[in-house]
C-alpha atoms as a PDB file:
ATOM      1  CA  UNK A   1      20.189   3.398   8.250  1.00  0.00           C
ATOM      2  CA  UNK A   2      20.571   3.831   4.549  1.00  0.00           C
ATOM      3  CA  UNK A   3      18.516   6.263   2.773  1.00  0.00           C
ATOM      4  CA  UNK A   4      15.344   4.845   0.498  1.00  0.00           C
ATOM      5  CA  UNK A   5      15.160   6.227  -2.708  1.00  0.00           C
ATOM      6  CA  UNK A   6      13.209   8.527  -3.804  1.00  0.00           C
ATOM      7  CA  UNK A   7      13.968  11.094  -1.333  1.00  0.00           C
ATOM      8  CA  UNK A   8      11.775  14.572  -0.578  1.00  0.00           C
ATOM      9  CA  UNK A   9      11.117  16.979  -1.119  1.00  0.00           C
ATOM     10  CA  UNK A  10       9.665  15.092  -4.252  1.00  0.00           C
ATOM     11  CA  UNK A  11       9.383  16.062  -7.834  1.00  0.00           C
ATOM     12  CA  UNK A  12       6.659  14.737  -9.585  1.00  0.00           C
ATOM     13  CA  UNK A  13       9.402  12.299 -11.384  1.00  0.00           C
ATOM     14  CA  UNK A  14      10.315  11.366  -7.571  1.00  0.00           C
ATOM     15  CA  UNK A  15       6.927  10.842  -6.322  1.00  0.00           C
ATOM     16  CA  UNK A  16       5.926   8.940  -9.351  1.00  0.00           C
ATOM     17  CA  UNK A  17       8.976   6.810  -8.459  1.00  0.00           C
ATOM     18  CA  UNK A  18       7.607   6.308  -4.773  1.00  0.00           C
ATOM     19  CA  UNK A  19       4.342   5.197  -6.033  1.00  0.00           C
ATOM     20  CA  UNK A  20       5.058   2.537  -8.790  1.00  0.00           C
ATOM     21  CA  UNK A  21       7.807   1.411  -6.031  1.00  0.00           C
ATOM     22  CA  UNK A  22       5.213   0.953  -3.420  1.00  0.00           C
ATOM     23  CA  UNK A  23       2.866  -0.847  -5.934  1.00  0.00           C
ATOM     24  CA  UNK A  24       5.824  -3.467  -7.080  1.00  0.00           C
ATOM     25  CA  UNK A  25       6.295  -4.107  -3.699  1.00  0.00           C
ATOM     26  CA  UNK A  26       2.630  -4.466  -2.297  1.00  0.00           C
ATOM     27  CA  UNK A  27       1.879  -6.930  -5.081  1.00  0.00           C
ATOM     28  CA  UNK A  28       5.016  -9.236  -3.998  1.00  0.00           C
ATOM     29  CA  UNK A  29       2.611  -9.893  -1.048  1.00  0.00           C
ATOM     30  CA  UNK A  30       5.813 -10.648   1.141  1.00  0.00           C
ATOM     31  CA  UNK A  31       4.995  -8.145   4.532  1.00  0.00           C
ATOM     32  CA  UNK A  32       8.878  -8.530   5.768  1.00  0.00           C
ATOM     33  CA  UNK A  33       9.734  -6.963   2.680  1.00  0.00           C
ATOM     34  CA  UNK A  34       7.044  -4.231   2.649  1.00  0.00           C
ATOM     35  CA  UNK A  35       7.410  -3.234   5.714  1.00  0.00           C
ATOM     36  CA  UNK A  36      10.971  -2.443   4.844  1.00  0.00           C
ATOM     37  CA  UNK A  37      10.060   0.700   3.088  1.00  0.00           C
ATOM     38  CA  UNK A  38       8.388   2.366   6.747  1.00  0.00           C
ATOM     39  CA  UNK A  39      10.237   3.867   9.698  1.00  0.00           C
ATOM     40  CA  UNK A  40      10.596   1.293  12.850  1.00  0.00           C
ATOM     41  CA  UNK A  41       8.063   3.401  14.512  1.00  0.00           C
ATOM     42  CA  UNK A  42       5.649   4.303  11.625  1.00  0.00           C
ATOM     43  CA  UNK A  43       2.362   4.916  12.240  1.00  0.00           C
ATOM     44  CA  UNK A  44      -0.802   4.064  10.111  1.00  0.00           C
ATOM     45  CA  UNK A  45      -4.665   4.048  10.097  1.00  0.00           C
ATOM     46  CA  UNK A  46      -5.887   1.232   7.940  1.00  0.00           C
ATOM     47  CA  UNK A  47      -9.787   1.750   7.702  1.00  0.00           C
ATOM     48  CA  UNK A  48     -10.546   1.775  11.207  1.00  0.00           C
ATOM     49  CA  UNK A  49      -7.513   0.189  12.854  1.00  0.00           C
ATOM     50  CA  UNK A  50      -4.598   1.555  13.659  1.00  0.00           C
ATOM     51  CA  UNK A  51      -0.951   0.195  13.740  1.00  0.00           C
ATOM     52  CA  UNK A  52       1.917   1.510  14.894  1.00  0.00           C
ATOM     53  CA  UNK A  53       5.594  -0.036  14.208  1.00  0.00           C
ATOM     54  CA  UNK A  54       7.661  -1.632  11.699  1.00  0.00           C
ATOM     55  CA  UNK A  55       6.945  -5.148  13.495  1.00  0.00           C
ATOM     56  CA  UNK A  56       3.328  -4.095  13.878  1.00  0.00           C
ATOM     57  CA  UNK A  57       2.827  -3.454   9.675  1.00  0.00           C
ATOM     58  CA  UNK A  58       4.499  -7.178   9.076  1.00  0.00           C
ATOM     59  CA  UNK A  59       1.785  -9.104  11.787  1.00  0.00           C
ATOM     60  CA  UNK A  60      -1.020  -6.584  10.068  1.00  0.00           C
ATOM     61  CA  UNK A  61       0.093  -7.553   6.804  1.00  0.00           C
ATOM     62  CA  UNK A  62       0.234 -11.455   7.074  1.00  0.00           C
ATOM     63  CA  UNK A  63      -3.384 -11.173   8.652  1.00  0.00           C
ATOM     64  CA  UNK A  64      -4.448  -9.325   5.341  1.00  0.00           C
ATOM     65  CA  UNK A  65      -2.909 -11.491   2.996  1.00  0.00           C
ATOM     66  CA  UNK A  66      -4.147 -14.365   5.241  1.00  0.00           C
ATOM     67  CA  UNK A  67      -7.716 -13.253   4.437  1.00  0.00           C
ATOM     68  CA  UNK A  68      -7.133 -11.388   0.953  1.00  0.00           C
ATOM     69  CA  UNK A  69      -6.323 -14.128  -1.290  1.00  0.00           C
ATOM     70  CA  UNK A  70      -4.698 -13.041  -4.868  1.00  0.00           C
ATOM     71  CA  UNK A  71      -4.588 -10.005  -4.084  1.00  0.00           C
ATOM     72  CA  UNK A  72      -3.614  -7.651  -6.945  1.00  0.00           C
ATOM     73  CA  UNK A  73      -3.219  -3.907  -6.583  1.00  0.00           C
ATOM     74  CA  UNK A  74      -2.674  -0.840  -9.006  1.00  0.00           C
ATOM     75  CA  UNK A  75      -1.868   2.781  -7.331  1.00  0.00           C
ATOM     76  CA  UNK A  76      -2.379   6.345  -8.789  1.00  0.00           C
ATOM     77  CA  UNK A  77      -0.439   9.642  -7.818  1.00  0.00           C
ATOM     78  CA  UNK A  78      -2.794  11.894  -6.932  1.00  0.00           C
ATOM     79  CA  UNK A  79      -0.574  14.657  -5.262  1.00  0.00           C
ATOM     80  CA  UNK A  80       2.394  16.107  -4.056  1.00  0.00           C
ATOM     81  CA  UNK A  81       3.919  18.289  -2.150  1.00  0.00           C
ATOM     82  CA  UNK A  82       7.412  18.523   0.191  1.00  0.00           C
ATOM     83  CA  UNK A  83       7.653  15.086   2.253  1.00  0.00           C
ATOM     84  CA  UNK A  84       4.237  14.233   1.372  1.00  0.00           C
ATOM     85  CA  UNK A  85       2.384  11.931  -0.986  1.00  0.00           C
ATOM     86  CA  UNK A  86      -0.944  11.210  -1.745  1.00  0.00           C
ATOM     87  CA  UNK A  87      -2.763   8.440  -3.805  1.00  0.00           C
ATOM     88  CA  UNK A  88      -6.006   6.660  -5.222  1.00  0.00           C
ATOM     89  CA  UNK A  89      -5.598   2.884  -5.131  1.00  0.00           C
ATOM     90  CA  UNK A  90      -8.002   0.025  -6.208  1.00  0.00           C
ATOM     91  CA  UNK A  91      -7.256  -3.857  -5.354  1.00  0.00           C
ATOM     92  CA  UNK A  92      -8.860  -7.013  -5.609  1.00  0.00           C
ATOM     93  CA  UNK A  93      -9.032  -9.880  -3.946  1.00  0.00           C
ATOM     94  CA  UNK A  94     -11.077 -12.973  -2.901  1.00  0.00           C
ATOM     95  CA  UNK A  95     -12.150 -14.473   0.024  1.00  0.00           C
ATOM     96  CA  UNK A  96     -11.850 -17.910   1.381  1.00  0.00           C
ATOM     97  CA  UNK A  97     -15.610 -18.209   0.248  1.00  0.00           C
ATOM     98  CA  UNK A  98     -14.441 -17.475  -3.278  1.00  0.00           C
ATOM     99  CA  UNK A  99     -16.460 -14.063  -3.487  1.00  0.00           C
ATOM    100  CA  UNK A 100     -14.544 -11.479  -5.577  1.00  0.00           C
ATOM    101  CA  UNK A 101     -14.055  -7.816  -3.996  1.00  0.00           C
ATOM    102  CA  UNK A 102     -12.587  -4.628  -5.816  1.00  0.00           C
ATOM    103  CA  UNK A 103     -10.984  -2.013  -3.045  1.00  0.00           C
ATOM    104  CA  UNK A 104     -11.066   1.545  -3.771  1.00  0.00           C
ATOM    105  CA  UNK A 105      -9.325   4.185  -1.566  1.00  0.00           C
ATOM    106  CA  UNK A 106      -6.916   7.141  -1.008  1.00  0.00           C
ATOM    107  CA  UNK A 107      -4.236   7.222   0.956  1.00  0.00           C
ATOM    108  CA  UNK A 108      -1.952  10.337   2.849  1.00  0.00           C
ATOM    109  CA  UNK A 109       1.764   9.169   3.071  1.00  0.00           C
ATOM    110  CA  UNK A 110       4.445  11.514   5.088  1.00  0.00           C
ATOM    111  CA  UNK A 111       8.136  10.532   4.808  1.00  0.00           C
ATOM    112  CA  UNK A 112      11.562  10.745   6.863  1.00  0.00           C
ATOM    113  CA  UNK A 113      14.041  12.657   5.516  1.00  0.00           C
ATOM    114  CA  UNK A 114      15.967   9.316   4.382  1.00  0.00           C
ATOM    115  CA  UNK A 115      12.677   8.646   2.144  1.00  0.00           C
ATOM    116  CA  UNK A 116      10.835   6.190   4.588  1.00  0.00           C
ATOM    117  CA  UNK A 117       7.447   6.453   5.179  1.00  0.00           C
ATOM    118  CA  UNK A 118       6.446   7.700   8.721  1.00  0.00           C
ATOM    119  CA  UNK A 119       2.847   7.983   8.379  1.00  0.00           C
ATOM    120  CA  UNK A 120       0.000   5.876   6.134  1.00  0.00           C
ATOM    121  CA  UNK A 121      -4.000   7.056   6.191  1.00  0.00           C
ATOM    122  CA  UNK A 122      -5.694   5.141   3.957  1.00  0.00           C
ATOM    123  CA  UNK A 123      -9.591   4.969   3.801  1.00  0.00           C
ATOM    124  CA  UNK A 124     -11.169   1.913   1.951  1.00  0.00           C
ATOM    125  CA  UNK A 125     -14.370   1.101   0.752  1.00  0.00           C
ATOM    126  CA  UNK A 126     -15.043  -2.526  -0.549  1.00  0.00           C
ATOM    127  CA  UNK A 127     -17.275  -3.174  -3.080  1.00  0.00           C
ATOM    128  CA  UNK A 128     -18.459  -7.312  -4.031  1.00  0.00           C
ATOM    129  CA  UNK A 129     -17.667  -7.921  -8.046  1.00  0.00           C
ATOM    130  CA  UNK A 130     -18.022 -11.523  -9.754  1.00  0.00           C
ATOM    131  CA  UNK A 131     -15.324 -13.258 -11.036  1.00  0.00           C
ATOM    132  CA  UNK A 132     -16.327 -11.809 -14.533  1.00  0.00           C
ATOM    133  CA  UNK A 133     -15.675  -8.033 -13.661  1.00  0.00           C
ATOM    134  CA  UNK A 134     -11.778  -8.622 -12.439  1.00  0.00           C
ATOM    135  CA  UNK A 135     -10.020  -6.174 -13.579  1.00  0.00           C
ATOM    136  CA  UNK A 136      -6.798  -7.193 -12.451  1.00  0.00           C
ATOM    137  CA  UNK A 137      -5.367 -10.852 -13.845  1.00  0.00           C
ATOM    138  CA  UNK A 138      -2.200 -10.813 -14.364  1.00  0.00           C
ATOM    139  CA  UNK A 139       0.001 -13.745 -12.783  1.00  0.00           C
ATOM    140  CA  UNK A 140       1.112 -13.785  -9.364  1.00  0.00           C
ATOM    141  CA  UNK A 141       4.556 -13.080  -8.978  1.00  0.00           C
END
């Protein structure tokens, strides 16, 4: 398997790297190619579920997407240290309903030495916004 850039033990230049990298790619809302940047057998907690493989993170991320609709996210580094990563995050999304939602969370990210992630924690609260308060309108890509 080929390494995945950027590689620990980070820098904060390298873990700044990791972070926009992961946003680019979560806001492509494609989960083949997201779950390309995890180990085959990550492991994550997602609020209170928990998933566990590479194929596991693609069938949990269609179901989101399914049920998120233009979804748009923006991530923060919040710290760093070794193999480890940790951010603040805020999304939005609506549901088939329409209604407008704004996720905030933090997440605790552990990497491989070949710079994939082996563990994701992330703990989200969601919060109901109108269309008026988006935050987040740029174009789909």
């Amino acid at each position: 398997m080929n390494a995945r850039p950027s590689l620990p033990p980070f820098t904060e230049e390298t873990a700044r790297q990791k972070v926009q990298a992961a946003e680019d790619v979560w806001n492509s809302r494609d989960p083949e190619r997201v779950s390309l940047a995890y180990t085959v057998d990550t492991e994550w907690r997602n609020r209170a579920e928990f998933v566990n493989s590479r194929a596991a993170v693609v069938e949990f991320l269609r179901g989101k997407w399914h049920r998120e609709l233009d979804y748009r996210l923006r991530k923060e580094l919040w710290a760093f240290q070794g193999n480890r990563i940790a951010v603040r995050f805020e999304y939005e999304f609506h549901d088939a309903s329409g209604q407008w939602w704004r996720a905030y969370g933090n997440e605790n990210w552990e990497f491989d030495e070949l710079g994939f992630m082996r563990r994701r924690y992330a703990s989200i609260n969601d919060l109901e916004i109108t269309a008026a308060d988006r935050k987040f309108r740029w174009a789909r890509t």
